[in-house]
C-alpha atoms as a PDB file:
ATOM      1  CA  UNK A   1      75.342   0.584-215.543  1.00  0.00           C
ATOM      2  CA  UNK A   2      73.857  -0.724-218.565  1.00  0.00           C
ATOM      3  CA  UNK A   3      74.658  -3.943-217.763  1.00  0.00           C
ATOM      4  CA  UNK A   4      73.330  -3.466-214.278  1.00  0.00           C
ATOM      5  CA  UNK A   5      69.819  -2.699-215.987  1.00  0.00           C
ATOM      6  CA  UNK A   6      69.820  -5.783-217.890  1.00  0.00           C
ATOM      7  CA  UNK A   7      71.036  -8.096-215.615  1.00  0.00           C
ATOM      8  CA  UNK A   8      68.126  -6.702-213.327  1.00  0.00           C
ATOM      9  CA  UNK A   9      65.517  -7.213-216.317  1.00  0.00           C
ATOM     10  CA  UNK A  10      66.835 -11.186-217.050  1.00  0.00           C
ATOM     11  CA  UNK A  11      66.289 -11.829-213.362  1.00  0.00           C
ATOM     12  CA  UNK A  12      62.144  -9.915-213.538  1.00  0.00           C
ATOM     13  CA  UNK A  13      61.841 -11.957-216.788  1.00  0.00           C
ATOM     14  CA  UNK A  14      63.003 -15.452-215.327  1.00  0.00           C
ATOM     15  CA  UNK A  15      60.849 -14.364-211.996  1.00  0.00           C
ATOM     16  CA  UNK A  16      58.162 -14.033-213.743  1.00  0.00           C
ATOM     17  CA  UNK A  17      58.418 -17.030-215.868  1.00  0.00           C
ATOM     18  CA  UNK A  18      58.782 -19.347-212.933  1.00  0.00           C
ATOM     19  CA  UNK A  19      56.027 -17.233-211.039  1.00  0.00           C
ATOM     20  CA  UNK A  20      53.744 -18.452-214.394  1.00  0.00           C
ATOM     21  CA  UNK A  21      54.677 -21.563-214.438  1.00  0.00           C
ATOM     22  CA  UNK A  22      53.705 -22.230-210.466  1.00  0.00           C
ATOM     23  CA  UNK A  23      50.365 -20.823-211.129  1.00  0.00           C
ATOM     24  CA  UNK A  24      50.022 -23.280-214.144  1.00  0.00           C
ATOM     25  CA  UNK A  25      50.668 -26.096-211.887  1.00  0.00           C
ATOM     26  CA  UNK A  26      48.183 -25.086-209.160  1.00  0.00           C
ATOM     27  CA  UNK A  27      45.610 -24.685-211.889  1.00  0.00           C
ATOM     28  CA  UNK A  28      46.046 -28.117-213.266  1.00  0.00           C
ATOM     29  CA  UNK A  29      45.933 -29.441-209.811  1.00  0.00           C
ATOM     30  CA  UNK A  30      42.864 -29.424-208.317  1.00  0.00           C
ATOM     31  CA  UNK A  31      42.268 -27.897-204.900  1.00  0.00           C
ATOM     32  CA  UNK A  32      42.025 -30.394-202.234  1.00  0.00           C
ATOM     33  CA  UNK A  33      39.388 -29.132-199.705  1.00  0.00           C
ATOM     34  CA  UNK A  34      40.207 -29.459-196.059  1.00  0.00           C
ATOM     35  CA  UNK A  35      37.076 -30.255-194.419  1.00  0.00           C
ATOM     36  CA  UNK A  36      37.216 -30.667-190.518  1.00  0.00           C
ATOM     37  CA  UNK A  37      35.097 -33.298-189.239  1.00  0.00           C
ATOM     38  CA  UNK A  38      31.901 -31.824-186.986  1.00  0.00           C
ATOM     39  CA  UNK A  39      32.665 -33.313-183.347  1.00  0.00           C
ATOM     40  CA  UNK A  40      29.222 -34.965-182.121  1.00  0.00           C
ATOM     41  CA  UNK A  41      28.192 -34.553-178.236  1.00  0.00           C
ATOM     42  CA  UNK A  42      26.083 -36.890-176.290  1.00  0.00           C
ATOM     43  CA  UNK A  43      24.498 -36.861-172.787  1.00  0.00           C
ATOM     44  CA  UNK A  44      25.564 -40.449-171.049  1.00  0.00           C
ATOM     45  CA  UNK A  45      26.179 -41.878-167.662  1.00  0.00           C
ATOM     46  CA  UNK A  46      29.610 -42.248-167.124  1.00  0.00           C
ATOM     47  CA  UNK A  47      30.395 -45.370-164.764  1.00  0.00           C
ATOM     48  CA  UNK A  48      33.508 -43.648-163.965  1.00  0.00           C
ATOM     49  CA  UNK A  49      32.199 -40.522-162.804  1.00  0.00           C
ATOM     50  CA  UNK A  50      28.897 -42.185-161.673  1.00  0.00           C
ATOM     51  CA  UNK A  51      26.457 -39.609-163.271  1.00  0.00           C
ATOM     52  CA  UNK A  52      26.086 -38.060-166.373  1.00  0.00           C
ATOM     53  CA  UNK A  53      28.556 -36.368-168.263  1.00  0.00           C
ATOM     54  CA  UNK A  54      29.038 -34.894-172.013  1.00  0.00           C
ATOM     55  CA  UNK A  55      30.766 -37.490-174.278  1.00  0.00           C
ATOM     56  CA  UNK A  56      32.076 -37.365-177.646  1.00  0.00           C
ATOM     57  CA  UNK A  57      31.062 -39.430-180.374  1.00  0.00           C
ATOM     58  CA  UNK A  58      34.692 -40.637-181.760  1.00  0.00           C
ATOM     59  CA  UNK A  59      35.198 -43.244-184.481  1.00  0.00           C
ATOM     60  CA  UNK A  60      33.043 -44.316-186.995  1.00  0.00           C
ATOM     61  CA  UNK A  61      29.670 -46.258-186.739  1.00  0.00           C
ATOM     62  CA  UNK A  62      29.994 -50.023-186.738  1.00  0.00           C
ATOM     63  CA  UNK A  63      27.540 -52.585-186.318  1.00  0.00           C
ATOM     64  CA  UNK A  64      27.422 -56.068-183.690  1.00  0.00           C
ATOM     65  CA  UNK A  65      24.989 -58.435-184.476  1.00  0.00           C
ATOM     66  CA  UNK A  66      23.171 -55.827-186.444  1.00  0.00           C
ATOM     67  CA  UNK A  67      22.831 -53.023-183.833  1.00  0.00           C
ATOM     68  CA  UNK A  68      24.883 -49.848-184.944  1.00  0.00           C
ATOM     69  CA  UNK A  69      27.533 -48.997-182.108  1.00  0.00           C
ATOM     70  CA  UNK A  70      30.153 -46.443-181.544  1.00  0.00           C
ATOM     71  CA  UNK A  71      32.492 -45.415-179.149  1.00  0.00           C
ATOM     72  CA  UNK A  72      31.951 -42.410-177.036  1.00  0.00           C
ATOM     73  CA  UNK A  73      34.579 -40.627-174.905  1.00  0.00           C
ATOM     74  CA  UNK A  74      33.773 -38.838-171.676  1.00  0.00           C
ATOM     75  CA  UNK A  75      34.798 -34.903-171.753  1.00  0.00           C
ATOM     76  CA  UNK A  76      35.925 -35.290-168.187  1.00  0.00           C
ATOM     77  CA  UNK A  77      37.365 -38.492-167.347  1.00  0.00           C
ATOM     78  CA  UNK A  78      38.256 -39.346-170.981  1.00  0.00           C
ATOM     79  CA  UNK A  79      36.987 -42.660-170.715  1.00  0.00           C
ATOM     80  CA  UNK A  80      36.109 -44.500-173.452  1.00  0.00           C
ATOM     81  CA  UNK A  81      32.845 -46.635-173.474  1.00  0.00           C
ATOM     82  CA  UNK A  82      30.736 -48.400-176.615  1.00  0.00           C
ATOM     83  CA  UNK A  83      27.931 -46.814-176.926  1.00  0.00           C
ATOM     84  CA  UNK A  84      24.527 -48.688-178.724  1.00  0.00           C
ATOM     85  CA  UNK A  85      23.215 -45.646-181.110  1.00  0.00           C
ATOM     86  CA  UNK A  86      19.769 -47.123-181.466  1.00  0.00           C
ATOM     87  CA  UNK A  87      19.423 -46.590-177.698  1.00  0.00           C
ATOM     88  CA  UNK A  88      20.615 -43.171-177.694  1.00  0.00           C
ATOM     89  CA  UNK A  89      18.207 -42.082-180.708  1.00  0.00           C
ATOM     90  CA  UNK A  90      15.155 -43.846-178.426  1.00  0.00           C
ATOM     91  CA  UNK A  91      13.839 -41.459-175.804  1.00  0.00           C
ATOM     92  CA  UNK A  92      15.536 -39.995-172.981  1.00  0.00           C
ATOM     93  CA  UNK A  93      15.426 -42.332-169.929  1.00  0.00           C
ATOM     94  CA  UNK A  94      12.892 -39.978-167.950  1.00  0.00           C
ATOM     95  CA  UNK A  95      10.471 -40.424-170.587  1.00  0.00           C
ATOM     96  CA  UNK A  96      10.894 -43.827-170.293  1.00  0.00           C
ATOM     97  CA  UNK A  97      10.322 -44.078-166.648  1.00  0.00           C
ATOM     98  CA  UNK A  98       7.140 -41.948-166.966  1.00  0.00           C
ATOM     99  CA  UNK A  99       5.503 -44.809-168.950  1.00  0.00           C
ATOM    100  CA  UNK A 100       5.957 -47.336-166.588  1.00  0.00           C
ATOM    101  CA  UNK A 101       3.374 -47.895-163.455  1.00  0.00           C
ATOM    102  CA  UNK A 102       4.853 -49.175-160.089  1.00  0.00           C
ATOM    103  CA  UNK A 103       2.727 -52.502-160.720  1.00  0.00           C
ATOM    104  CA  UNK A 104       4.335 -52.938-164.079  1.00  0.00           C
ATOM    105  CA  UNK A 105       7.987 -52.498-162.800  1.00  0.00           C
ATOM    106  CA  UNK A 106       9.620 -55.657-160.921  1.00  0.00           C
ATOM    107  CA  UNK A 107      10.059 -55.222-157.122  1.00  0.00           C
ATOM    108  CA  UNK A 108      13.356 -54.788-155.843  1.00  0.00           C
ATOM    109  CA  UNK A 109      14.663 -57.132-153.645  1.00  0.00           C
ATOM    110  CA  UNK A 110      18.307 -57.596-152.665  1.00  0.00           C
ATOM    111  CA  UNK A 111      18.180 -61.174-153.063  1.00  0.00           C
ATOM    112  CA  UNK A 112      16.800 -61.391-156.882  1.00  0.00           C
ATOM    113  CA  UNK A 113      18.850 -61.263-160.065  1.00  0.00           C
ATOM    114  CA  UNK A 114      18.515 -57.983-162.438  1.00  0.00           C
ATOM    115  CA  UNK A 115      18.933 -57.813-166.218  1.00  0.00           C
ATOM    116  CA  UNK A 116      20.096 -54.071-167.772  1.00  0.00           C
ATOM    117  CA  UNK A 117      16.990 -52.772-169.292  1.00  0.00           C
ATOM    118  CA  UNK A 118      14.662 -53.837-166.297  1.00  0.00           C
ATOM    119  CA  UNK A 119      12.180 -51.752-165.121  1.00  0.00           C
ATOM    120  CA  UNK A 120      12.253 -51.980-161.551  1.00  0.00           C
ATOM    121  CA  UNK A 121      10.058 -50.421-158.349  1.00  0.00           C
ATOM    122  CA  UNK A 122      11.596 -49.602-154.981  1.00  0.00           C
ATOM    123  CA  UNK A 123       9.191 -50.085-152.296  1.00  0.00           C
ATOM    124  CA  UNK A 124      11.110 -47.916-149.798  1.00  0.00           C
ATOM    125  CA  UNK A 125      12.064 -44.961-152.037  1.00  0.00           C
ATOM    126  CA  UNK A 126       8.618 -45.493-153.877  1.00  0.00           C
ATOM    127  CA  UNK A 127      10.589 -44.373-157.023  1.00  0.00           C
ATOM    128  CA  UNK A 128      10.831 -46.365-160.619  1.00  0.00           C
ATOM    129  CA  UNK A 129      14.097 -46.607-161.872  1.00  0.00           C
ATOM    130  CA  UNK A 130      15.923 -48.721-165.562  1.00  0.00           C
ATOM    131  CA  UNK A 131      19.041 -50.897-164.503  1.00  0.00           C
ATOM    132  CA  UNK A 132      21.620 -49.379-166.622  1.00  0.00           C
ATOM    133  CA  UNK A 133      24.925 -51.306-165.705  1.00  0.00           C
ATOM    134  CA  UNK A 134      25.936 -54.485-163.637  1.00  0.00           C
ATOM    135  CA  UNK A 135      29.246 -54.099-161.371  1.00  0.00           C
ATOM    136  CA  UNK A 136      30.879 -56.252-158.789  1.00  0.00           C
ATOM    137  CA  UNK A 137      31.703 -54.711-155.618  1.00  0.00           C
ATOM    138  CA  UNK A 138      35.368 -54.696-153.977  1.00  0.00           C
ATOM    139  CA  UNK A 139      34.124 -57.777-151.225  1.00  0.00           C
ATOM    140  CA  UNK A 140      33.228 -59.440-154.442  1.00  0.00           C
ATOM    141  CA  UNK A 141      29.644 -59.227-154.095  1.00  0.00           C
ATOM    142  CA  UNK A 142      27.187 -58.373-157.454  1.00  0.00           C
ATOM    143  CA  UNK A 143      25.418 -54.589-157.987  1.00  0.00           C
ATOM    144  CA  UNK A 144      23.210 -52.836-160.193  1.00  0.00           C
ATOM    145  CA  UNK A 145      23.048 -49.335-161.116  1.00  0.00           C
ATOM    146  CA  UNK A 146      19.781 -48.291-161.702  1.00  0.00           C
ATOM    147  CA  UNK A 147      18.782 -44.753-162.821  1.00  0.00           C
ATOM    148  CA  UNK A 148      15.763 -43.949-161.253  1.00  0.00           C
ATOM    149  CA  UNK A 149      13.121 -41.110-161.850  1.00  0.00           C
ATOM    150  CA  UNK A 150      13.434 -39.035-158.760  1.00  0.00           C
ATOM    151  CA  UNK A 151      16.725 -39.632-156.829  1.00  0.00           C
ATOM    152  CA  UNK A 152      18.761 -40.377-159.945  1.00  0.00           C
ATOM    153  CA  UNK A 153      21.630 -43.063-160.436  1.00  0.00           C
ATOM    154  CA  UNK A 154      21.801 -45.262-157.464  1.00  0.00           C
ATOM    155  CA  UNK A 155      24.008 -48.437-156.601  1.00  0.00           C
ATOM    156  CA  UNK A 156      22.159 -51.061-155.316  1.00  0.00           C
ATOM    157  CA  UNK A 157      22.963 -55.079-154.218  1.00  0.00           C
ATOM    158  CA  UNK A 158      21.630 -57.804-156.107  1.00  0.00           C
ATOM    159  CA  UNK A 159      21.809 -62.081-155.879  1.00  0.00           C
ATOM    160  CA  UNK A 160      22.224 -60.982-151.897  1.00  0.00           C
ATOM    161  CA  UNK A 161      22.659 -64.353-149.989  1.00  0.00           C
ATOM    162  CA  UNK A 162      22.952 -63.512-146.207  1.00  0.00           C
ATOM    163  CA  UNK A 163      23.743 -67.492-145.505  1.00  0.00           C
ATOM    164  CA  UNK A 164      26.454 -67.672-147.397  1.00  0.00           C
ATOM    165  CA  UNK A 165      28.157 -64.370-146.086  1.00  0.00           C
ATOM    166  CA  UNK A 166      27.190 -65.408-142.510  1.00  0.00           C
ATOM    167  CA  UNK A 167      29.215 -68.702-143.535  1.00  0.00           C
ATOM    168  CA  UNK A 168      31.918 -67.498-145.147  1.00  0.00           C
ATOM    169  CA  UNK A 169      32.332 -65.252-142.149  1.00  0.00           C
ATOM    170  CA  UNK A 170      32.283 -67.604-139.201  1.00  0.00           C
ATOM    171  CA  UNK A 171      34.533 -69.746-141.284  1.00  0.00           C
ATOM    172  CA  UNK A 172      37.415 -67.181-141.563  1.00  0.00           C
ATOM    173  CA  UNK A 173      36.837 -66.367-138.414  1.00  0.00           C
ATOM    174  CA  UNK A 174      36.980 -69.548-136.760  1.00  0.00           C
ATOM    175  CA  UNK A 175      40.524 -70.265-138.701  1.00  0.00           C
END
Protein backbone atom coordinates (compact mmCIF):
# COMPACT_ATOMS: atom_id res chain seq x y z
CA UNK A 1 0.00 0.00 0.00
CA UNK A 2 2.74 2.24 0.72
CA UNK A 3 4.03 1.94 -2.43
CA UNK A 4 0.63 2.49 -3.93
CA UNK A 5 0.68 6.04 -2.14
CA UNK A 6 3.86 6.98 -3.60
CA UNK A 7 3.58 5.83 -6.86
CA UNK A 8 0.24 7.95 -6.84
CA UNK A 9 2.24 11.11 -5.43
CA UNK A 10 5.30 10.74 -8.35
CA UNK A 11 2.54 10.71 -10.94
CA UNK A 12 0.58 14.37 -9.03
CA UNK A 13 4.20 15.65 -8.86
CA UNK A 14 5.20 14.94 -12.62
CA UNK A 15 1.38 16.19 -13.49
CA UNK A 16 1.91 19.04 -12.08
CA UNK A 17 5.29 19.76 -13.36
CA UNK A 18 4.26 19.31 -16.94
CA UNK A 19 0.89 21.21 -16.12
CA UNK A 20 3.65 24.27 -15.10
CA UNK A 21 5.59 23.97 -17.69
CA UNK A 22 2.50 24.31 -20.43
CA UNK A 23 1.41 27.38 -18.71
CA UNK A 24 5.06 28.74 -19.00
CA UNK A 25 4.92 28.24 -22.63
CA UNK A 26 1.55 29.94 -23.21
CA UNK A 27 2.86 32.84 -21.19
CA UNK A 28 5.91 33.34 -23.26
CA UNK A 29 3.81 33.07 -26.29
CA UNK A 30 1.81 35.75 -26.95
CA UNK A 31 -1.91 35.40 -27.60
CA UNK A 32 -2.78 35.62 -31.15
CA UNK A 33 -6.18 37.46 -31.39
CA UNK A 34 -8.72 36.06 -33.77
CA UNK A 35 -10.42 38.93 -35.18
CA UNK A 36 -13.30 38.16 -37.73
CA UNK A 37 -13.47 40.47 -40.50
CA UNK A 38 -16.90 42.85 -40.38
CA UNK A 39 -18.83 41.73 -43.71
CA UNK A 40 -19.83 45.15 -45.57
CA UNK A 41 -23.44 45.34 -47.37
CA UNK A 42 -24.30 47.47 -50.28
CA UNK A 43 -27.55 48.35 -52.15
CA UNK A 44 -26.75 47.69 -56.14
CA UNK A 45 -28.54 46.75 -59.27
CA UNK A 46 -27.89 43.41 -60.07
CA UNK A 47 -27.91 42.82 -64.02
CA UNK A 48 -28.66 39.34 -63.23
CA UNK A 49 -31.61 39.79 -61.24
CA UNK A 50 -32.49 43.09 -63.06
CA UNK A 51 -33.22 45.24 -59.90
CA UNK A 52 -31.65 45.87 -56.85
CA UNK A 53 -30.39 43.51 -54.53
CA UNK A 54 -28.04 43.45 -51.22
CA UNK A 55 -24.38 42.70 -52.17
CA UNK A 56 -21.40 42.03 -50.24
CA UNK A 57 -18.37 43.91 -50.33
CA UNK A 58 -15.66 40.90 -50.75
CA UNK A 59 -11.95 41.41 -51.38
CA UNK A 60 -9.92 44.15 -50.72
CA UNK A 61 -9.96 47.73 -52.27
CA UNK A 62 -7.86 48.14 -55.39
CA UNK A 63 -7.47 50.92 -57.60
CA UNK A 64 -7.74 51.22 -61.94
CA UNK A 65 -6.48 54.17 -63.31
CA UNK A 66 -6.76 55.78 -59.95
CA UNK A 67 -10.45 55.09 -59.10
CA UNK A 68 -10.72 52.71 -55.97
CA UNK A 69 -12.77 49.47 -57.03
CA UNK A 70 -13.91 46.35 -55.39
CA UNK A 71 -15.78 43.45 -56.03
CA UNK A 72 -19.22 43.01 -54.72
CA UNK A 73 -21.21 39.74 -54.61
CA UNK A 74 -24.97 39.58 -54.92
CA UNK A 75 -26.75 37.85 -51.70
CA UNK A 76 -29.11 36.18 -54.10
CA UNK A 77 -27.70 35.26 -57.29
CA UNK A 78 -24.09 35.23 -55.98
CA UNK A 79 -22.86 37.04 -58.79
CA UNK A 80 -19.90 38.74 -58.70
CA UNK A 81 -19.59 42.30 -60.27
CA UNK A 82 -16.67 45.25 -59.82
CA UNK A 83 -18.00 47.71 -58.18
CA UNK A 84 -16.44 51.68 -58.52
CA UNK A 85 -16.49 52.80 -54.59
CA UNK A 86 -16.31 56.47 -55.41
CA UNK A 87 -19.71 56.01 -57.09
CA UNK A 88 -21.23 54.20 -54.34
CA UNK A 89 -20.02 56.87 -51.61
CA UNK A 90 -21.70 59.73 -54.18
CA UNK A 91 -25.43 60.06 -53.62
CA UNK A 92 -28.04 57.62 -54.11
CA UNK A 93 -29.27 57.62 -57.76
CA UNK A 94 -32.78 59.24 -56.80
CA UNK A 95 -31.05 62.15 -55.54
CA UNK A 96 -29.36 62.34 -58.53
CA UNK A 97 -32.30 62.27 -60.76
CA UNK A 98 -34.01 64.99 -58.65
CA UNK A 99 -31.31 67.48 -59.79
CA UNK A 100 -31.74 67.09 -63.23
CA UNK A 101 -34.63 69.11 -65.32
CA UNK A 102 -36.27 67.32 -68.36
CA UNK A 103 -34.53 70.12 -70.62
CA UNK A 104 -31.18 69.27 -69.17
CA UNK A 105 -31.50 65.43 -69.73
CA UNK A 106 -30.89 64.12 -73.49
CA UNK A 107 -34.07 62.91 -75.30
CA UNK A 108 -34.47 59.42 -75.86
CA UNK A 109 -34.64 58.20 -79.10
CA UNK A 110 -34.23 54.60 -80.24
CA UNK A 111 -32.03 55.48 -82.95
CA UNK A 112 -29.20 57.56 -80.89
CA UNK A 113 -26.18 56.14 -79.10
CA UNK A 114 -26.12 56.27 -75.04
CA UNK A 115 -23.06 56.53 -72.79
CA UNK A 116 -23.51 54.97 -68.89
CA UNK A 117 -23.79 58.00 -66.79
CA UNK A 118 -26.23 59.90 -69.23
CA UNK A 119 -28.94 61.67 -68.04
CA UNK A 120 -31.67 60.99 -70.25
CA UNK A 121 -35.65 62.22 -70.66
CA UNK A 122 -38.39 59.96 -71.98
CA UNK A 123 -40.92 61.88 -73.76
CA UNK A 124 -43.59 59.15 -73.50
CA UNK A 125 -43.12 58.07 -69.85
CA UNK A 126 -42.25 61.84 -69.06
CA UNK A 127 -39.81 60.30 -66.47
CA UNK A 128 -35.79 61.11 -66.08
CA UNK A 129 -33.81 58.24 -65.76
CA UNK A 130 -29.24 57.56 -65.51
CA UNK A 131 -28.11 54.78 -68.07
CA UNK A 132 -26.55 52.39 -65.77
CA UNK A 133 -25.40 49.41 -68.06
CA UNK A 134 -25.10 48.66 -71.90
CA UNK A 135 -26.26 44.98 -73.05
CA UNK A 136 -26.76 43.35 -76.38
CA UNK A 137 -29.92 41.67 -76.95
CA UNK A 138 -30.30 37.84 -78.07
CA UNK A 139 -31.18 39.12 -82.09
CA UNK A 140 -27.94 40.90 -81.59
CA UNK A 141 -29.26 44.25 -81.41
CA UNK A 142 -27.66 47.07 -78.67
CA UNK A 143 -29.72 48.14 -75.15
CA UNK A 144 -29.45 50.34 -72.34
CA UNK A 145 -30.63 49.99 -68.93
CA UNK A 146 -31.57 53.05 -67.56
CA UNK A 147 -32.82 53.54 -63.96
CA UNK A 148 -35.29 56.01 -64.01
CA UNK A 149 -37.02 58.12 -61.19
CA UNK A 150 -40.53 56.85 -61.25
CA UNK A 151 -40.91 53.44 -63.02
CA UNK A 152 -37.48 52.19 -61.98
CA UNK A 153 -34.90 50.03 -64.08
CA UNK A 154 -36.07 49.74 -67.58
CA UNK A 155 -34.49 48.07 -70.80
CA UNK A 156 -34.60 50.12 -73.58
CA UNK A 157 -33.12 49.91 -77.55
CA UNK A 158 -30.49 52.07 -78.65
CA UNK A 159 -28.34 52.68 -82.31
CA UNK A 160 -32.02 51.33 -83.68
CA UNK A 161 -31.64 51.21 -87.56
CA UNK A 162 -35.05 50.07 -89.02
CA UNK A 163 -33.28 49.94 -92.74
CA UNK A 164 -30.96 47.71 -91.97
CA UNK A 165 -33.33 45.20 -90.09
CA UNK A 166 -35.91 45.67 -92.91
CA UNK A 167 -32.79 44.54 -95.16
CA UNK A 168 -31.44 42.00 -93.40
CA UNK A 169 -34.94 40.62 -93.28
CA UNK A 170 -36.07 40.57 -96.88
CA UNK A 171 -32.66 39.20 -97.59
CA UNK A 172 -33.06 35.98 -95.48
CA UNK A 173 -36.18 35.80 -96.56
CA UNK A 174 -35.77 35.97 -100.12
CA UNK A 175 -32.90 33.05 -99.81
Amino acid sequence: MARKKKAEELEQQTASANGEEQTQQQEEQPKKKRRRRRKKYVMLFSPFLMKETKHELIGEPFEIEGVPHQWARCTKSRHSQLVNLELLKSKSSQEQLQQYNPEDAIKYSPTKEFKIGDVIYHEQWNDIGIVRQKAITSSGGYAIIVEFEKLKTKKLIEKFNPDATAESHASSTHS
